[in-house]
PDB file of N, CA and C in Angstrom:
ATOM      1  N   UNK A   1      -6.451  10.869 -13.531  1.00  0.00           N
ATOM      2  CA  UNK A   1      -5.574   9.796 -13.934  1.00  0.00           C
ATOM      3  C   UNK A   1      -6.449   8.652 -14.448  1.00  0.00           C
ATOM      4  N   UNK A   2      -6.641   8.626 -15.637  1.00  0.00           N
ATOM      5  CA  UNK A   2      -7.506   7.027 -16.606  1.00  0.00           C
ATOM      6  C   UNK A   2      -6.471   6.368 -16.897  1.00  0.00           C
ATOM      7  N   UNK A   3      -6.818   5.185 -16.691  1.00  0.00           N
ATOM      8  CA  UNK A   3      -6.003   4.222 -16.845  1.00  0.00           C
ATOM      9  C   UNK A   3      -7.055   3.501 -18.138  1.00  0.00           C
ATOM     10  N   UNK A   4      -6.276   2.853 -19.152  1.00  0.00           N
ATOM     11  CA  UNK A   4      -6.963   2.437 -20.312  1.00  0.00           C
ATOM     12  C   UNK A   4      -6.462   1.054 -20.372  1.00  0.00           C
ATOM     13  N   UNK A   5      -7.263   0.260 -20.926  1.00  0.00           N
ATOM     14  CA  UNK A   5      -6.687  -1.326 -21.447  1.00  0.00           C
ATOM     15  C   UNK A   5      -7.955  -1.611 -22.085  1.00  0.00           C
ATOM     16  N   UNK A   6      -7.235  -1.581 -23.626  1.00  0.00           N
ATOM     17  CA  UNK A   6      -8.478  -2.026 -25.012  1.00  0.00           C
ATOM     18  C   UNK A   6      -7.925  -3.527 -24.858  1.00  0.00           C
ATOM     19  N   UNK A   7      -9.263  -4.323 -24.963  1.00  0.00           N
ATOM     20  CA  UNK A   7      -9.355  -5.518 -25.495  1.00  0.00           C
ATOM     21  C   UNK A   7      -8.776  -6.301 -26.892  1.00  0.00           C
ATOM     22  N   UNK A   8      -7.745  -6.808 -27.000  1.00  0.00           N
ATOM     23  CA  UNK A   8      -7.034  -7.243 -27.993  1.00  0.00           C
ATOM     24  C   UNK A   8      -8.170  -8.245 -28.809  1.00  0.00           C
ATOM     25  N   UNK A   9      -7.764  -8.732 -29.886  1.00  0.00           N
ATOM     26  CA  UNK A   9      -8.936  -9.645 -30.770  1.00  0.00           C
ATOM     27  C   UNK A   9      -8.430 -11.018 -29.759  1.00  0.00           C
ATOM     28  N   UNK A  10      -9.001 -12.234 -29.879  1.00  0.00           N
ATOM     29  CA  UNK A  10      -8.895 -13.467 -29.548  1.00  0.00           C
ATOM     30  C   UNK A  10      -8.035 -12.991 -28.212  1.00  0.00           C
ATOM     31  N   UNK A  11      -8.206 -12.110 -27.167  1.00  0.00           N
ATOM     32  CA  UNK A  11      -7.762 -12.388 -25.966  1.00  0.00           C
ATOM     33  C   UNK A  11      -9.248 -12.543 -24.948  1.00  0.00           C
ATOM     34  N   UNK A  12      -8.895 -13.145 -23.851  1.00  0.00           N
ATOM     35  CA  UNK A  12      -9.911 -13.763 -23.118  1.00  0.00           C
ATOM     36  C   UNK A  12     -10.037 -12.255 -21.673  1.00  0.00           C
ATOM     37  N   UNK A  13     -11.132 -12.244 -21.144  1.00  0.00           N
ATOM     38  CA  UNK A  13     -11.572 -11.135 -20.173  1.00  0.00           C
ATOM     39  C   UNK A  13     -10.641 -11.379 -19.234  1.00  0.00           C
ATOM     40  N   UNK A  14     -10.217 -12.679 -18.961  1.00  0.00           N
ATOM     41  CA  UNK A  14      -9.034 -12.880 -17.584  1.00  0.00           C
ATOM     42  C   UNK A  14      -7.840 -11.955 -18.037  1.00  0.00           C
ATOM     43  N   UNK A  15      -7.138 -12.313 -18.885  1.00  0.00           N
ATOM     44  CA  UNK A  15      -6.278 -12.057 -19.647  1.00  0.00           C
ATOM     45  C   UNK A  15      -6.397 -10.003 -19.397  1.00  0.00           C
ATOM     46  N   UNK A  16      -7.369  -9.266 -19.800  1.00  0.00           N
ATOM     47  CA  UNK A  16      -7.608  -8.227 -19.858  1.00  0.00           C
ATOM     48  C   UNK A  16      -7.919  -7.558 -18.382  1.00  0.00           C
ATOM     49  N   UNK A  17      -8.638  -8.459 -17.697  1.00  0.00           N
ATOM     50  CA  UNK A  17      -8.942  -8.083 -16.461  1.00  0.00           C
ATOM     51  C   UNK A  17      -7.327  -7.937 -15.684  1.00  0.00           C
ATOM     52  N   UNK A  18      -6.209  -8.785 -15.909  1.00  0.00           N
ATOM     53  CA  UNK A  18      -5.170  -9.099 -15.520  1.00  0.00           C
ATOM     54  C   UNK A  18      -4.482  -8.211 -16.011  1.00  0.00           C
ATOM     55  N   UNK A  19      -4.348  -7.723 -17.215  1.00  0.00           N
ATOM     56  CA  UNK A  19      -3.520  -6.539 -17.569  1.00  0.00           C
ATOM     57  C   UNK A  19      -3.709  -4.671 -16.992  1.00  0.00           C
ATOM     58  N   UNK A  20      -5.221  -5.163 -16.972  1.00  0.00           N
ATOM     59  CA  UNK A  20      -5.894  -3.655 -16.050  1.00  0.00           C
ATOM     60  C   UNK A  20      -5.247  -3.689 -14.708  1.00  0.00           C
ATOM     61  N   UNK A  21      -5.653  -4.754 -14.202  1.00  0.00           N
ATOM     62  CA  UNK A  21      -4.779  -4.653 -12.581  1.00  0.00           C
ATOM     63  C   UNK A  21      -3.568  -4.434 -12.341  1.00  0.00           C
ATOM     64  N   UNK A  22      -2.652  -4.995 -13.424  1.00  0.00           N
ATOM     65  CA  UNK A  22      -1.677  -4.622 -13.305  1.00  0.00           C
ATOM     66  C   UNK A  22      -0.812  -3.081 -13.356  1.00  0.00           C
ATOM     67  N   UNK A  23      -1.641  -2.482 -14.586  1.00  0.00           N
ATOM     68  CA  UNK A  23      -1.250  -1.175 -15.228  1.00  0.00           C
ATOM     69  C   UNK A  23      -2.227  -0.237 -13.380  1.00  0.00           C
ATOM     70  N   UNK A  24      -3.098  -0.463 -12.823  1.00  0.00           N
ATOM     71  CA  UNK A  24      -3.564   0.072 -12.341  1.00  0.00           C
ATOM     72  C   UNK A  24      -2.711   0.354 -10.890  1.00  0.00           C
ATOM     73  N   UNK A  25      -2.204  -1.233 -10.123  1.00  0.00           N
ATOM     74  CA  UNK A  25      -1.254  -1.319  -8.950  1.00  0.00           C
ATOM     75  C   UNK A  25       0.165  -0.561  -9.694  1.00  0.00           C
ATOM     76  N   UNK A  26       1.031  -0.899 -10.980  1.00  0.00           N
ATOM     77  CA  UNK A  26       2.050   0.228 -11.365  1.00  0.00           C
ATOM     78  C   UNK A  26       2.204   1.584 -11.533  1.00  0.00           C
ATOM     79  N   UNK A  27       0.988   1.885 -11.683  1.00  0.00           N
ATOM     80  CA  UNK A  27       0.701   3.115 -11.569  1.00  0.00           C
ATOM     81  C   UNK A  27       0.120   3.993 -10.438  1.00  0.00           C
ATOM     82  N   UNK A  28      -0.155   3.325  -9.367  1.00  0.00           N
ATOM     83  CA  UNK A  28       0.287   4.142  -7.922  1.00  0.00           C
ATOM     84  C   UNK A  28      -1.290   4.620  -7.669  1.00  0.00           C
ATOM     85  N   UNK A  29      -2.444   4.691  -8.753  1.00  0.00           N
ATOM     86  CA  UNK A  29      -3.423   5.539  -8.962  1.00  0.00           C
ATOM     87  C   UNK A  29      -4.245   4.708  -7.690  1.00  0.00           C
ATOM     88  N   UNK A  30      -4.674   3.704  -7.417  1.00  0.00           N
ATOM     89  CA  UNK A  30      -5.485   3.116  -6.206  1.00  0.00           C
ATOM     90  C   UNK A  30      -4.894   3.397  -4.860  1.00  0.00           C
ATOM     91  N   UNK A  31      -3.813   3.467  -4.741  1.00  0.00           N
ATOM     92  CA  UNK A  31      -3.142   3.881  -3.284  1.00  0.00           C
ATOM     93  C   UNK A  31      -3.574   5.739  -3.101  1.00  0.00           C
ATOM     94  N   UNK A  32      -3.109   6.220  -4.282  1.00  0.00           N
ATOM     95  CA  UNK A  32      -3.227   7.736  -3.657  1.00  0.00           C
ATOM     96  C   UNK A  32      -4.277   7.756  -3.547  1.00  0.00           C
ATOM     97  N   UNK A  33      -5.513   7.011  -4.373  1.00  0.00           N
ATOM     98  CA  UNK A  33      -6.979   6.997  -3.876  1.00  0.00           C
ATOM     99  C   UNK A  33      -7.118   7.148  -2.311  1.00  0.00           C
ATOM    100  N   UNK A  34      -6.968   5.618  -2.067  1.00  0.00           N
ATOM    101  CA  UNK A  34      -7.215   4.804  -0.604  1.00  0.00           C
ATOM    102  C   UNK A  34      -6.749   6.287   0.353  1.00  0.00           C
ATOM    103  N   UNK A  35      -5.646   6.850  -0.071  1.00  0.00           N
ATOM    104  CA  UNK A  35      -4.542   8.322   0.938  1.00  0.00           C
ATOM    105  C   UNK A  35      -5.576   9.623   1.098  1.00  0.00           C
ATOM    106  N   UNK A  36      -6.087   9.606  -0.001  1.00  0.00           N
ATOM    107  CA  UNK A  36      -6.829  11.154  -0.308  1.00  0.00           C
ATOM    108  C   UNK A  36      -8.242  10.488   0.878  1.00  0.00           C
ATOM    109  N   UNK A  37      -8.751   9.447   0.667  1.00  0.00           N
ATOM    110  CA  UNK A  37      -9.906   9.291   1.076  1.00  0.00           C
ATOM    111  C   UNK A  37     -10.219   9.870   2.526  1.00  0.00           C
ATOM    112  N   UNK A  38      -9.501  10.057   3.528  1.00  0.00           N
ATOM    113  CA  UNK A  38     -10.204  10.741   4.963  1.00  0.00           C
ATOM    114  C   UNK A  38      -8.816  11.932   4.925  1.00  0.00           C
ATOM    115  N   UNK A  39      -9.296  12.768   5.271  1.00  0.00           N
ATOM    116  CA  UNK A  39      -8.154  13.752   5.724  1.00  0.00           C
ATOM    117  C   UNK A  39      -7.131  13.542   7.114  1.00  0.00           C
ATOM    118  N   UNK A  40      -5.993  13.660   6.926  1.00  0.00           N
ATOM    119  CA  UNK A  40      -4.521  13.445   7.782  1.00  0.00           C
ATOM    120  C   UNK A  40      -4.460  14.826   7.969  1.00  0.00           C
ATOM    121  N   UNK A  41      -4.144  15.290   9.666  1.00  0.00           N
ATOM    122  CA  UNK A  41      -3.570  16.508  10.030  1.00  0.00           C
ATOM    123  C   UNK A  41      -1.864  16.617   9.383  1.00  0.00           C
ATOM    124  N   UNK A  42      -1.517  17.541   8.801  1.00  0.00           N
ATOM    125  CA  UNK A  42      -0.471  17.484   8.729  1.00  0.00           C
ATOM    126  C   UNK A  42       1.087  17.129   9.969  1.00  0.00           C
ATOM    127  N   UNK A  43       1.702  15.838   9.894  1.00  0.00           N
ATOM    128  CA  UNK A  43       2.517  15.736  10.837  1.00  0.00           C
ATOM    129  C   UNK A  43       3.984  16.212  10.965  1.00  0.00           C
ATOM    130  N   UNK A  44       4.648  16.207  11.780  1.00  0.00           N
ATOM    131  CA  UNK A  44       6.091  17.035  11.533  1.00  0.00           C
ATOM    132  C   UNK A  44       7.109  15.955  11.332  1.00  0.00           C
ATOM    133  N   UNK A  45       7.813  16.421  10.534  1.00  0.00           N
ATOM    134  CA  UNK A  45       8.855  14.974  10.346  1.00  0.00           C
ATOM    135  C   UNK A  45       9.684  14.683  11.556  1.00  0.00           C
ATOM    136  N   UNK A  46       9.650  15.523  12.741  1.00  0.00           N
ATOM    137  CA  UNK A  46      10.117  14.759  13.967  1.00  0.00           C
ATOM    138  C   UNK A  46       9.023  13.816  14.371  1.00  0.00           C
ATOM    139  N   UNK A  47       7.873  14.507  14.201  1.00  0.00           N
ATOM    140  CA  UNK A  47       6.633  13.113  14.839  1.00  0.00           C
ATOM    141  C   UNK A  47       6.559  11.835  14.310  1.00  0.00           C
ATOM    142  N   UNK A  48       6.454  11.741  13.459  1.00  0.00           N
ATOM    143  CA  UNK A  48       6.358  10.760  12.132  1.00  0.00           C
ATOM    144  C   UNK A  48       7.900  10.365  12.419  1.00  0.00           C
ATOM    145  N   UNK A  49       9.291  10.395  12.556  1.00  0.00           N
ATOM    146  CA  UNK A  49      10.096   9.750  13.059  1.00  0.00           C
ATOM    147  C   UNK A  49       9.830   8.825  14.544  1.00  0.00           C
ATOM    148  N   UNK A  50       9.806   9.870  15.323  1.00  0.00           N
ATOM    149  CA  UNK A  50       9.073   9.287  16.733  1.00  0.00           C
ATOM    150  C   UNK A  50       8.444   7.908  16.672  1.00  0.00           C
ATOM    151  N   UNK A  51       7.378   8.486  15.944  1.00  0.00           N
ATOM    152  CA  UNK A  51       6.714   7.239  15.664  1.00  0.00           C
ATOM    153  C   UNK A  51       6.983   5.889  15.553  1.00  0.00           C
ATOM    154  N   UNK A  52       7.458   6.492  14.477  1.00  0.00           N
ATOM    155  CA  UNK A  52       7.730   5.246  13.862  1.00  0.00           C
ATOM    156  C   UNK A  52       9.148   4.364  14.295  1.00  0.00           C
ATOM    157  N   UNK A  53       9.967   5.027  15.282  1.00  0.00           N
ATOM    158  CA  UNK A  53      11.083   4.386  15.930  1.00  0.00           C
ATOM    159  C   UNK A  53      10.554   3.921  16.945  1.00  0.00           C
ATOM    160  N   UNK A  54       9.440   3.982  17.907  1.00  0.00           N
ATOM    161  CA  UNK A  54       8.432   3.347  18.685  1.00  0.00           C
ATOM    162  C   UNK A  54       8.007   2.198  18.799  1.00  0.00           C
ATOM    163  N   UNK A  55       7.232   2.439  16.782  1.00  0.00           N
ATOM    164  CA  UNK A  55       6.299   1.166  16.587  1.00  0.00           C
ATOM    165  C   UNK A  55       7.675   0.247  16.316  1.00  0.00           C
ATOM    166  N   UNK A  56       9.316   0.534  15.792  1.00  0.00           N
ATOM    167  CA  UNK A  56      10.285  -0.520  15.487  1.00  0.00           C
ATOM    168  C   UNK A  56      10.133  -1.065  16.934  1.00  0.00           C
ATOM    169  N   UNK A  57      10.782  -0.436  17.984  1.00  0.00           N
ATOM    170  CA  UNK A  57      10.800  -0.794  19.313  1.00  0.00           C
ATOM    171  C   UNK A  57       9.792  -1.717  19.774  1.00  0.00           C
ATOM    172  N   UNK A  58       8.888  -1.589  19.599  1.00  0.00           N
ATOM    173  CA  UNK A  58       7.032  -2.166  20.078  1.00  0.00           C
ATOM    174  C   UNK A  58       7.292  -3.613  19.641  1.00  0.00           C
ATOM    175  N   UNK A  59       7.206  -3.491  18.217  1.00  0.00           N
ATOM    176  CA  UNK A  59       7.440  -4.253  17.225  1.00  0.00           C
ATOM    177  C   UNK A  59       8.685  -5.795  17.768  1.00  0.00           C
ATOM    178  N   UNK A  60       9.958  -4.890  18.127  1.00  0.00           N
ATOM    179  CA  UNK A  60      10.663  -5.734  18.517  1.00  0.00           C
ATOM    180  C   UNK A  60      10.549  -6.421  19.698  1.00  0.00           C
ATOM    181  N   UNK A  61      10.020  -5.337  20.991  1.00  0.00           N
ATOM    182  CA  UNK A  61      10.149  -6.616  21.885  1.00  0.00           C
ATOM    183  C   UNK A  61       8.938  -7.505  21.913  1.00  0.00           C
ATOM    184  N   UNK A  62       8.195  -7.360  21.050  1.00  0.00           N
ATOM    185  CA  UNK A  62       7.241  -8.373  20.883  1.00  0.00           C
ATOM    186  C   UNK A  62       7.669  -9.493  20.417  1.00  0.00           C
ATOM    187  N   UNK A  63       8.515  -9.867  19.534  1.00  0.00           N
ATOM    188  CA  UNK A  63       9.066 -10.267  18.787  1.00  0.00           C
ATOM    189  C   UNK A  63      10.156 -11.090  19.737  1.00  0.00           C
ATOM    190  N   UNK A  64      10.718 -10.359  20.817  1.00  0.00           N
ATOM    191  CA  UNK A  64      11.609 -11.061  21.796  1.00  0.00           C
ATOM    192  C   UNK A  64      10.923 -11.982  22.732  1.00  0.00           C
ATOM    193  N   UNK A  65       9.600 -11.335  23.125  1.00  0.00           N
ATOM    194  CA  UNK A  65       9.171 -12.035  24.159  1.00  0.00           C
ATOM    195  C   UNK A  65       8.649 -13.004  23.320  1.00  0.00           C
ATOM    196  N   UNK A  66       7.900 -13.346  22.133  1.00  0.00           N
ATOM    197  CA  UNK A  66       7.681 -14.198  21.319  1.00  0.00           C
ATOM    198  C   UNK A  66       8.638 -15.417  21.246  1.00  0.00           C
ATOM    199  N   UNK A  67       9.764 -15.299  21.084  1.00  0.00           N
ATOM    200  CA  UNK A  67      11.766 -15.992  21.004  1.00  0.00           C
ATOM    201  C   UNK A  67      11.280 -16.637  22.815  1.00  0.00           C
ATOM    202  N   UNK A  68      10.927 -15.841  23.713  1.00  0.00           N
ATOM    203  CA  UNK A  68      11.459 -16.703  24.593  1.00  0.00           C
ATOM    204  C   UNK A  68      10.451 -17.204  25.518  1.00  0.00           C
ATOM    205  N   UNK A  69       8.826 -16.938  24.710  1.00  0.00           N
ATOM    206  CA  UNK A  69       7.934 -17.811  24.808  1.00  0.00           C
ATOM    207  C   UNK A  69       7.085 -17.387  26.304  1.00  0.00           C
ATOM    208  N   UNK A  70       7.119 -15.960  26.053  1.00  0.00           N
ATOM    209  CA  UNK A  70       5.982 -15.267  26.799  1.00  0.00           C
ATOM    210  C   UNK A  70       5.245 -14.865  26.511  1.00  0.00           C
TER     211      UNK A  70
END
């Protein structure tokens, strides 16, 4: 996946540097990077639910005891 951005005449490096970043975060290509980089055991979509209804839970009563200043 190349991502391209030619330099227009009379545009400035910000300007270009700013259009690369952009086309680069829309296009998803730095995240699947960052994903591929260490290997993940494959998880089961009950685990990965689990989970993640946990970390909501975790999440919240932190969030409560925070409200009532513990």
């Amino acid at each position: 996946m190349i991502i391209v951005s030619r330099k227009d005449s009379n545009e400035s490096i910000e300007n270009l540097l700013r259009r690369f970043s952009r086309k680069v975060s829309q296009s998803g290509a730095l995240s699947t990077a960052k994903q591929s980089q260490f290997f993940e055991k494959p998880i089961s979509k009950r685990d990965r639910r689990r989970s993640a209804i946990s970390r909501r839970a975790r999440k919240a009563e932190k969030t409560r005891k925070l409200k009532l200043g513990r």
